[in-house]
PDB file of N, CA and C in Angstrom:
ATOM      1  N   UNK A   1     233.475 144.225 106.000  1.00  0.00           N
ATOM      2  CA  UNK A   1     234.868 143.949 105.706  1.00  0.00           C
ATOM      3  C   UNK A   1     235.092 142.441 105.726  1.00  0.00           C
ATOM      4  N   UNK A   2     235.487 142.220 104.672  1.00  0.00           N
ATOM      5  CA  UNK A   2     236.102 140.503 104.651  1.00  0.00           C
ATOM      6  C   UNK A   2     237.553 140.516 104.972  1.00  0.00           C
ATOM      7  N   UNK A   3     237.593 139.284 106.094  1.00  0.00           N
ATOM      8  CA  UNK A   3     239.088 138.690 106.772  1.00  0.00           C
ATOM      9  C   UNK A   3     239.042 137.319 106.135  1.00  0.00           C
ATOM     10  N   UNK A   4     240.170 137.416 106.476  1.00  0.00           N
ATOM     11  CA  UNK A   4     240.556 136.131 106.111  1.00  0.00           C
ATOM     12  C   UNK A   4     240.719 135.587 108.098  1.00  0.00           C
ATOM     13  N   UNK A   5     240.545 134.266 108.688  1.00  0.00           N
ATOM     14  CA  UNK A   5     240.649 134.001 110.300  1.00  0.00           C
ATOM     15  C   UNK A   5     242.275 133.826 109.916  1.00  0.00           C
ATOM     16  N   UNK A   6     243.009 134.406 111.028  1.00  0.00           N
ATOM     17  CA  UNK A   6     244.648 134.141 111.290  1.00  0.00           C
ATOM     18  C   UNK A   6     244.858 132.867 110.773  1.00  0.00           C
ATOM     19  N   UNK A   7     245.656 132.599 110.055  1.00  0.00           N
ATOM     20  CA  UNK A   7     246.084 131.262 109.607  1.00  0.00           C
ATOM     21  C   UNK A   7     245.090 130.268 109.537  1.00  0.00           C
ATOM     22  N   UNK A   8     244.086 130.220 108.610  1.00  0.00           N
ATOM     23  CA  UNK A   8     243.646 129.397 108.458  1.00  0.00           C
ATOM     24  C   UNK A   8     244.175 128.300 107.314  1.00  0.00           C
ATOM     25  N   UNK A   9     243.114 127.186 107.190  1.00  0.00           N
ATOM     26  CA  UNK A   9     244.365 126.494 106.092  1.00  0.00           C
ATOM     27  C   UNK A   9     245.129 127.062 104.856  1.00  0.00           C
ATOM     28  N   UNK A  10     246.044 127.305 105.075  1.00  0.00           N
ATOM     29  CA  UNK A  10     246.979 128.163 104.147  1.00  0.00           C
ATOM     30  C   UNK A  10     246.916 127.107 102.525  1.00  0.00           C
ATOM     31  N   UNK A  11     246.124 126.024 102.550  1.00  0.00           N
ATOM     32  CA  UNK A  11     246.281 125.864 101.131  1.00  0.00           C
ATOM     33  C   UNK A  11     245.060 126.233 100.242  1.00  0.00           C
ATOM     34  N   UNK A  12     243.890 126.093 101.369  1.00  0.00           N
ATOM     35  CA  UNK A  12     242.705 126.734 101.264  1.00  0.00           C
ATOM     36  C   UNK A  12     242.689 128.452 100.712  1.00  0.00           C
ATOM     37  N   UNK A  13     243.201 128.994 101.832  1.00  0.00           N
ATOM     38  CA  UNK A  13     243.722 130.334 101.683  1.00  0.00           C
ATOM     39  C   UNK A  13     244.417 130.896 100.217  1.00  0.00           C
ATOM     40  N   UNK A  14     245.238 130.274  99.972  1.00  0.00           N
ATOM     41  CA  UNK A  14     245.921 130.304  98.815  1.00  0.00           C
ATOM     42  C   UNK A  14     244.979 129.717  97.705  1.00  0.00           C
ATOM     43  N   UNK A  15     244.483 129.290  97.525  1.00  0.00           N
ATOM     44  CA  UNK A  15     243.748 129.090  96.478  1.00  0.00           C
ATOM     45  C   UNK A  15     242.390 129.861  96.275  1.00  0.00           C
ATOM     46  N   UNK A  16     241.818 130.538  97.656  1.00  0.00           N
ATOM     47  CA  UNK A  16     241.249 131.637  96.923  1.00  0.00           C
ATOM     48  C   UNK A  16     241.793 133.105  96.855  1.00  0.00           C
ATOM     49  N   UNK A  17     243.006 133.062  96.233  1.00  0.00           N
ATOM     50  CA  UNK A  17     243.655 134.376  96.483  1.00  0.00           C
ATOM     51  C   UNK A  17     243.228 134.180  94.798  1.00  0.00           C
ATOM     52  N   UNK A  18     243.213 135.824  94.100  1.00  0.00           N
ATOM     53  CA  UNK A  18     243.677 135.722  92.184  1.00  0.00           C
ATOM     54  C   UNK A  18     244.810 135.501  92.298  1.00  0.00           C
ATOM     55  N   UNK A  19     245.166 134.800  90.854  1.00  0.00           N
ATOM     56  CA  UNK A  19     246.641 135.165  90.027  1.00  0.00           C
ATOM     57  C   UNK A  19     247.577 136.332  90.378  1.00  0.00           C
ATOM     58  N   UNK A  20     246.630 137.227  90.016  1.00  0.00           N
ATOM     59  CA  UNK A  20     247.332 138.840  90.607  1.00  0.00           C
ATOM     60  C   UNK A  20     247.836 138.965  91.762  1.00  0.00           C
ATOM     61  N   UNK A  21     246.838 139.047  92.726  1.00  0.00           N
ATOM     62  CA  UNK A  21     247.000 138.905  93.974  1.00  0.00           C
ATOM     63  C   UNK A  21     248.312 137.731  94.672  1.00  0.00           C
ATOM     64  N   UNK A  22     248.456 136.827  94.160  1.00  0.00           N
ATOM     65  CA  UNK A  22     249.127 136.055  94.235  1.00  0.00           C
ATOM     66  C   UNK A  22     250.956 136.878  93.924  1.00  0.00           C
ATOM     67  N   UNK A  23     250.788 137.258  92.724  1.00  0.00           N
ATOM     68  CA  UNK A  23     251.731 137.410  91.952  1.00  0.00           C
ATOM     69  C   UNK A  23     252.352 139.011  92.918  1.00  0.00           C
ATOM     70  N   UNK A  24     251.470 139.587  93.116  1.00  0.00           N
ATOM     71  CA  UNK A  24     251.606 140.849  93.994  1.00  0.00           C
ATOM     72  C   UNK A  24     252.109 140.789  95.404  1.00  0.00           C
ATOM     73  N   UNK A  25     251.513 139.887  96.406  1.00  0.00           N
ATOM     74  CA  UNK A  25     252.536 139.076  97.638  1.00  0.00           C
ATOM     75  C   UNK A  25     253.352 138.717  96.928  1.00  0.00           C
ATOM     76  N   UNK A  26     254.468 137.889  95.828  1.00  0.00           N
ATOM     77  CA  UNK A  26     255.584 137.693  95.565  1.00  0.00           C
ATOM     78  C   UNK A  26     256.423 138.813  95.495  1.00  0.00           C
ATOM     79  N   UNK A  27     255.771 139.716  95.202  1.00  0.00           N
ATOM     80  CA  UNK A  27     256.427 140.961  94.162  1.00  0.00           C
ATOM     81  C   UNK A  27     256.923 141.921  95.621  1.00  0.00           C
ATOM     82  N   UNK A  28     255.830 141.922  96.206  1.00  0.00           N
ATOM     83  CA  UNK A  28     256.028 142.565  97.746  1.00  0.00           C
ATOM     84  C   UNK A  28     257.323 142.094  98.960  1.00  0.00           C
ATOM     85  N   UNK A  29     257.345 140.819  98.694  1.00  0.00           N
ATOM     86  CA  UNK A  29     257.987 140.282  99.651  1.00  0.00           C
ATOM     87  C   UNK A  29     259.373 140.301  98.861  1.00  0.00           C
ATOM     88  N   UNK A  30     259.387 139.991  97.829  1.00  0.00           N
ATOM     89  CA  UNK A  30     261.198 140.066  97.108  1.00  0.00           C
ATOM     90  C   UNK A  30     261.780 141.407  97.028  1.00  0.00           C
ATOM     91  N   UNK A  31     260.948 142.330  96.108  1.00  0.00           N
ATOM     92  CA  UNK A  31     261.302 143.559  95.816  1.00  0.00           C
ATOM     93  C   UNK A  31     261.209 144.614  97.239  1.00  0.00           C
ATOM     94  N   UNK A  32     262.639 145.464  97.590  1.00  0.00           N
ATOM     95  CA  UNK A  32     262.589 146.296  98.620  1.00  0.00           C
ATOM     96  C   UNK A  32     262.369 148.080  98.063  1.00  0.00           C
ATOM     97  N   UNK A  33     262.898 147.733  96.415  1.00  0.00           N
ATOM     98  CA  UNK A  33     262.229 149.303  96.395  1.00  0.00           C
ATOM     99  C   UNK A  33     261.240 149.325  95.876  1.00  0.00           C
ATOM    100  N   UNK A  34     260.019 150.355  96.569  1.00  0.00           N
ATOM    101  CA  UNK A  34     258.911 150.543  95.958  1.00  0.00           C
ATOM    102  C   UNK A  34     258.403 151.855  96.086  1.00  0.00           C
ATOM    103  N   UNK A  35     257.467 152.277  95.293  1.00  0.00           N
ATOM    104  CA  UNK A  35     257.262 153.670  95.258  1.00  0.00           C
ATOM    105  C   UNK A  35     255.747 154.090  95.193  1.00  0.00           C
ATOM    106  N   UNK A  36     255.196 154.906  96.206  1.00  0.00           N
ATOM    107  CA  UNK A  36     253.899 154.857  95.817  1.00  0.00           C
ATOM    108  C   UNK A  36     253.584 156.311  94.729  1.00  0.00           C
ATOM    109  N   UNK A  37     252.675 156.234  93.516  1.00  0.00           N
ATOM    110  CA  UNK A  37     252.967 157.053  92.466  1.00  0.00           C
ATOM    111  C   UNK A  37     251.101 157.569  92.351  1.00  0.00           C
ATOM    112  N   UNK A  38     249.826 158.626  93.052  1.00  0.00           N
ATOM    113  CA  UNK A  38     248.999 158.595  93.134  1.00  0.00           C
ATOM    114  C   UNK A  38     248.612 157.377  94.280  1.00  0.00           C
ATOM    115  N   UNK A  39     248.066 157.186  93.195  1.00  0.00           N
ATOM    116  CA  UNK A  39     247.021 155.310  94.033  1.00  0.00           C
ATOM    117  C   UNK A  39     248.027 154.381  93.699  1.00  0.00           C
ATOM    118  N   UNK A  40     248.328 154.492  92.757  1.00  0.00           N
ATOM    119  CA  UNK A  40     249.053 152.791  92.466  1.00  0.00           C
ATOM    120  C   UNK A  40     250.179 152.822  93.021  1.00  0.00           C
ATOM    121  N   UNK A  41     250.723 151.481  93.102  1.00  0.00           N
ATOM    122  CA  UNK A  41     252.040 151.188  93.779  1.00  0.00           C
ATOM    123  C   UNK A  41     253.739 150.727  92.401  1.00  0.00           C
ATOM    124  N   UNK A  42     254.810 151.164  92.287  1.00  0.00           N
ATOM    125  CA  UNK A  42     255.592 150.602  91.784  1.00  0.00           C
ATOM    126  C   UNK A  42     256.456 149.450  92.829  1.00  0.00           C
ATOM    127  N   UNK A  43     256.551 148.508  92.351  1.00  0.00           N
ATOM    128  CA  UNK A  43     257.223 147.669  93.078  1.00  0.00           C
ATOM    129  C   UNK A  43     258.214 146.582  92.428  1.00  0.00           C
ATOM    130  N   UNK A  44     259.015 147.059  92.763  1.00  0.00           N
ATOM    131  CA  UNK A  44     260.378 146.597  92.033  1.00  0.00           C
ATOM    132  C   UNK A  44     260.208 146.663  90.527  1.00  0.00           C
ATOM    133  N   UNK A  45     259.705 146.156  88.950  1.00  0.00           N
ATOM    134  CA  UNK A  45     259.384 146.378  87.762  1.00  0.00           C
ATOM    135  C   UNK A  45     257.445 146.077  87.807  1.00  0.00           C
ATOM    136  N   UNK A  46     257.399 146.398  88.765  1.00  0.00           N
ATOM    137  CA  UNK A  46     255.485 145.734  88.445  1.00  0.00           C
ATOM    138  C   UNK A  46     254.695 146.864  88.771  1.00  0.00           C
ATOM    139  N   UNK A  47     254.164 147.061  88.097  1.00  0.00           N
ATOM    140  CA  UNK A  47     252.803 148.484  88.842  1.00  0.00           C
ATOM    141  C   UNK A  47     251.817 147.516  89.353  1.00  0.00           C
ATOM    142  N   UNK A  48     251.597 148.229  90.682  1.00  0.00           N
ATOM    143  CA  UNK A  48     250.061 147.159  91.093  1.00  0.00           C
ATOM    144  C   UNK A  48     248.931 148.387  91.648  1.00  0.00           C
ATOM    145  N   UNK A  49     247.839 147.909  91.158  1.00  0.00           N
ATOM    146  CA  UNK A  49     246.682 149.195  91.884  1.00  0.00           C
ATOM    147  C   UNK A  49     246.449 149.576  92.790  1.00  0.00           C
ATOM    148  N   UNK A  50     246.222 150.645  93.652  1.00  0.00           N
ATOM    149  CA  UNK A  50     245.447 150.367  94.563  1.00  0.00           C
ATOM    150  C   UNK A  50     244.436 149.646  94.938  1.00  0.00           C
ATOM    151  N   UNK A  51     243.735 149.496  94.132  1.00  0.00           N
ATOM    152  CA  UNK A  51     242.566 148.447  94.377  1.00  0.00           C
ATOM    153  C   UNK A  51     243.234 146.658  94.589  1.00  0.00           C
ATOM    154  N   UNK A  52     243.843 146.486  94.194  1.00  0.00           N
ATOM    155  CA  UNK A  52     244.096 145.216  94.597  1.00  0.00           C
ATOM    156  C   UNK A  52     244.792 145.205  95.550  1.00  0.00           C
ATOM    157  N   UNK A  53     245.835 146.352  96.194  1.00  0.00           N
ATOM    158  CA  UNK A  53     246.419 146.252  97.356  1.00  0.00           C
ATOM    159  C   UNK A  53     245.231 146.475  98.695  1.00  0.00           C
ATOM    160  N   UNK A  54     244.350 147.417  98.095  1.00  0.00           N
ATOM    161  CA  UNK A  54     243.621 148.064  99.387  1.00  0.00           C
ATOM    162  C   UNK A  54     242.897 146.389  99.450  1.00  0.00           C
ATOM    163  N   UNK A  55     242.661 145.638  98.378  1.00  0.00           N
ATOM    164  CA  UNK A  55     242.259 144.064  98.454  1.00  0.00           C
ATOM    165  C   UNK A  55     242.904 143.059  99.503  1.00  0.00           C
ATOM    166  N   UNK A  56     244.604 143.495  99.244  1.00  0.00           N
ATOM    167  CA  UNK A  56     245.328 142.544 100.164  1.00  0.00           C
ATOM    168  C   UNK A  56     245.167 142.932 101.590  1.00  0.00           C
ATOM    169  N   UNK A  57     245.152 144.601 101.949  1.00  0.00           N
ATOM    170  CA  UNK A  57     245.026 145.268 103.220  1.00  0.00           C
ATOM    171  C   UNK A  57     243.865 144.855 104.043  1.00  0.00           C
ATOM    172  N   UNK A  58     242.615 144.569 102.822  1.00  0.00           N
ATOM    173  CA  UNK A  58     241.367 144.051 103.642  1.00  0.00           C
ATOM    174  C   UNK A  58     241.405 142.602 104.221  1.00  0.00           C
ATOM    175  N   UNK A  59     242.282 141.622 103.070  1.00  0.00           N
ATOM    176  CA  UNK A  59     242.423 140.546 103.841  1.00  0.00           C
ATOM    177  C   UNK A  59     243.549 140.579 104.620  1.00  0.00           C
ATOM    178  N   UNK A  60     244.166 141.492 105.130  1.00  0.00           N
ATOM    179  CA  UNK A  60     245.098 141.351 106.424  1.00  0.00           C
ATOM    180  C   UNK A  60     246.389 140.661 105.805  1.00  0.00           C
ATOM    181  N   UNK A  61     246.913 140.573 104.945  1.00  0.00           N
ATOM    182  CA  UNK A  61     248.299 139.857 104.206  1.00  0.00           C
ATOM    183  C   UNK A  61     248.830 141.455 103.888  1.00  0.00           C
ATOM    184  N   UNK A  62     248.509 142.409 103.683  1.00  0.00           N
ATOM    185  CA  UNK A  62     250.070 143.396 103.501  1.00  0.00           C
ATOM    186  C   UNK A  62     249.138 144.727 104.166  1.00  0.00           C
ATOM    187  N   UNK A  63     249.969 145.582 104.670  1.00  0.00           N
ATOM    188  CA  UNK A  63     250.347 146.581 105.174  1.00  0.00           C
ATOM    189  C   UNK A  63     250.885 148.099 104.842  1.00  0.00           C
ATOM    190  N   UNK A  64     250.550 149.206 105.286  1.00  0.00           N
ATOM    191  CA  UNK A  64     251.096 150.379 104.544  1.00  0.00           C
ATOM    192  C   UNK A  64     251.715 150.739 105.505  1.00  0.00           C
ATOM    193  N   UNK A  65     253.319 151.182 105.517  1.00  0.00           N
ATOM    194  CA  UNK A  65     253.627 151.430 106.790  1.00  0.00           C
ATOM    195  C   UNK A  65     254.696 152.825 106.246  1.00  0.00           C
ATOM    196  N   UNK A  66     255.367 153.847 106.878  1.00  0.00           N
ATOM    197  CA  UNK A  66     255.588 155.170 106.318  1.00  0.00           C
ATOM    198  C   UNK A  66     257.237 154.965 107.182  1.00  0.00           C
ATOM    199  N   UNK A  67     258.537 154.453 106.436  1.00  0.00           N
ATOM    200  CA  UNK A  67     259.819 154.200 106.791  1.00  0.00           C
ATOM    201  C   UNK A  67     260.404 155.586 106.261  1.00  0.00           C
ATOM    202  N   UNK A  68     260.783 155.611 107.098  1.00  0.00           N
ATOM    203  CA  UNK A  68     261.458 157.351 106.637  1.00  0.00           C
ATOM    204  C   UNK A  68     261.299 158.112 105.911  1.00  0.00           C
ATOM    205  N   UNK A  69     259.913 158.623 106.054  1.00  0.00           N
ATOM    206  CA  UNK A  69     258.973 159.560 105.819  1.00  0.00           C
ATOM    207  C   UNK A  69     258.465 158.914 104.181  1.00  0.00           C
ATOM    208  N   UNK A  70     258.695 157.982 103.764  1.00  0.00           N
ATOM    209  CA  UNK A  70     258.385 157.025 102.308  1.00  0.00           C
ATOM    210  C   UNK A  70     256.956 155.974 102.567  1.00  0.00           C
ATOM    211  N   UNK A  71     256.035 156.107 102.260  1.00  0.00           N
ATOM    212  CA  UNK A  71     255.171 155.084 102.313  1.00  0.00           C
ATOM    213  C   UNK A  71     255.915 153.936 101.963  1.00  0.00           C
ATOM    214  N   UNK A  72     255.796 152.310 102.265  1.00  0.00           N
ATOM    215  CA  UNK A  72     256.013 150.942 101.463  1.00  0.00           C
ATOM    216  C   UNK A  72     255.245 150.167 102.305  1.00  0.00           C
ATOM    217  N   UNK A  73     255.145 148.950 101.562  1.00  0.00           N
ATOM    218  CA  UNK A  73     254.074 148.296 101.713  1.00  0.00           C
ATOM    219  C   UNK A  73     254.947 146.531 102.307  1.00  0.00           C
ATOM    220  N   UNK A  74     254.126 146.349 103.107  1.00  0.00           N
ATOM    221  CA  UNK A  74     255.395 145.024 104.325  1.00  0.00           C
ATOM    222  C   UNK A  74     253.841 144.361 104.511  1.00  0.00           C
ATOM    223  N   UNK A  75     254.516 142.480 104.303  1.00  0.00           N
ATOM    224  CA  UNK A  75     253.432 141.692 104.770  1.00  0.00           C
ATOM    225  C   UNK A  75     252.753 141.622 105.663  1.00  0.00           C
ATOM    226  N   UNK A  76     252.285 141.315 106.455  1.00  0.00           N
ATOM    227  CA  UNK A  76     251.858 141.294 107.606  1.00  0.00           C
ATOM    228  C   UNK A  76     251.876 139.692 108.136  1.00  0.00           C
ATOM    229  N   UNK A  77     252.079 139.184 109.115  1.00  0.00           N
ATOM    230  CA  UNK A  77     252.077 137.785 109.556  1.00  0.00           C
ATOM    231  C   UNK A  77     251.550 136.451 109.133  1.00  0.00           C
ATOM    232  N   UNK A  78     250.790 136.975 108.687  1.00  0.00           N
ATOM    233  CA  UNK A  78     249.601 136.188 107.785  1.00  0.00           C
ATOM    234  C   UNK A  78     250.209 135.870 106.648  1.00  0.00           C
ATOM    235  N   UNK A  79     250.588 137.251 105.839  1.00  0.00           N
ATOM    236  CA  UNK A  79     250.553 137.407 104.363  1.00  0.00           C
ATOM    237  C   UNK A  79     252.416 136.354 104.634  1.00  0.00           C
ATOM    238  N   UNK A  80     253.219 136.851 105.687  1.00  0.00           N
ATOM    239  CA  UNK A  80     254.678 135.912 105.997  1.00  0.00           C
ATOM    240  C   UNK A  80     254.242 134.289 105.561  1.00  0.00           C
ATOM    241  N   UNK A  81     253.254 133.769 106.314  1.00  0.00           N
ATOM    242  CA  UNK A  81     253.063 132.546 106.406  1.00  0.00           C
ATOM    243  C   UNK A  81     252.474 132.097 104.868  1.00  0.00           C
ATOM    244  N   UNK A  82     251.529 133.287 104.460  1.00  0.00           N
ATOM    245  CA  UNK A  82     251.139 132.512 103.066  1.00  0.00           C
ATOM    246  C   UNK A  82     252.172 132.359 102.078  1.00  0.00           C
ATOM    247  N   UNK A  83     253.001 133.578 102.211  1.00  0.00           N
ATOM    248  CA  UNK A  83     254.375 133.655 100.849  1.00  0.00           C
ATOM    249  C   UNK A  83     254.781 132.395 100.807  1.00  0.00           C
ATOM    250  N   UNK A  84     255.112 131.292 101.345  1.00  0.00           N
ATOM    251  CA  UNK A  84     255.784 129.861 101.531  1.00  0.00           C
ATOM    252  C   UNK A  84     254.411 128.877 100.913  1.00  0.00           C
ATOM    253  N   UNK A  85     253.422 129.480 101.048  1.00  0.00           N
ATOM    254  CA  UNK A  85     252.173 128.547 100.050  1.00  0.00           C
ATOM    255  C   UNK A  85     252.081 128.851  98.801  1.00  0.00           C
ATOM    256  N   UNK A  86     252.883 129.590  98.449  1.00  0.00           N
ATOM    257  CA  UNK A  86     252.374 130.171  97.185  1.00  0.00           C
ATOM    258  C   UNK A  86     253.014 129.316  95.824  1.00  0.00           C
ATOM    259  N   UNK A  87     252.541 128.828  94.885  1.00  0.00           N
ATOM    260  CA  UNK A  87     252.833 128.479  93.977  1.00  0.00           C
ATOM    261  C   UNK A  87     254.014 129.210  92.842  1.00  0.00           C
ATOM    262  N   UNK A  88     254.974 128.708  92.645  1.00  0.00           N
ATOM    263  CA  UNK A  88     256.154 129.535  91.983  1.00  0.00           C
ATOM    264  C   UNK A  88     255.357 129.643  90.422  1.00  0.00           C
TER     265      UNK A  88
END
């Protein structure tokens, strides 16, 4: 399993995240409705895969957590601190 270490240099960090990946922490952190549909995720107008989320889950930046009886998907501390590195 690849981590990312707790806060490491977040500009470092951010630059080896993909485009996608990138674009997917934005999408996560703005948008509150989301829907999980099979594997993939809807999130706010964006479909994202499972595979790139189970990507973000491995590096410890987002989370699956089950809010009234609904799967959604919440940053995790890490992924908080990177959203503010991220390139608009």
């Amino acid at each position: 399993m690849l981590s990312l270490p707790a806060l490491k240099n977040a500009s470092e960090t951010v630059g080896e995240l993909t485009r996608a990946q990138q674009k997917a922490l934005r999408a996560i952190a703005f948008f509150r409705r989301q829907k999980k549909i099979g594997d993939k995720w809807l999130v706010g107008d964006q479909r994202l895969s499972g595979r790139l989320i189970g990507r973000l889950e491995q590096l410890d930046l987002v989370e699956e957590r089950v809010l009234r009886g609904q799967p959604v998907l919440q940053l995790t501390i890490v992924g908080e601190a990177l959203k503010g590195q991220l390139p608009q």
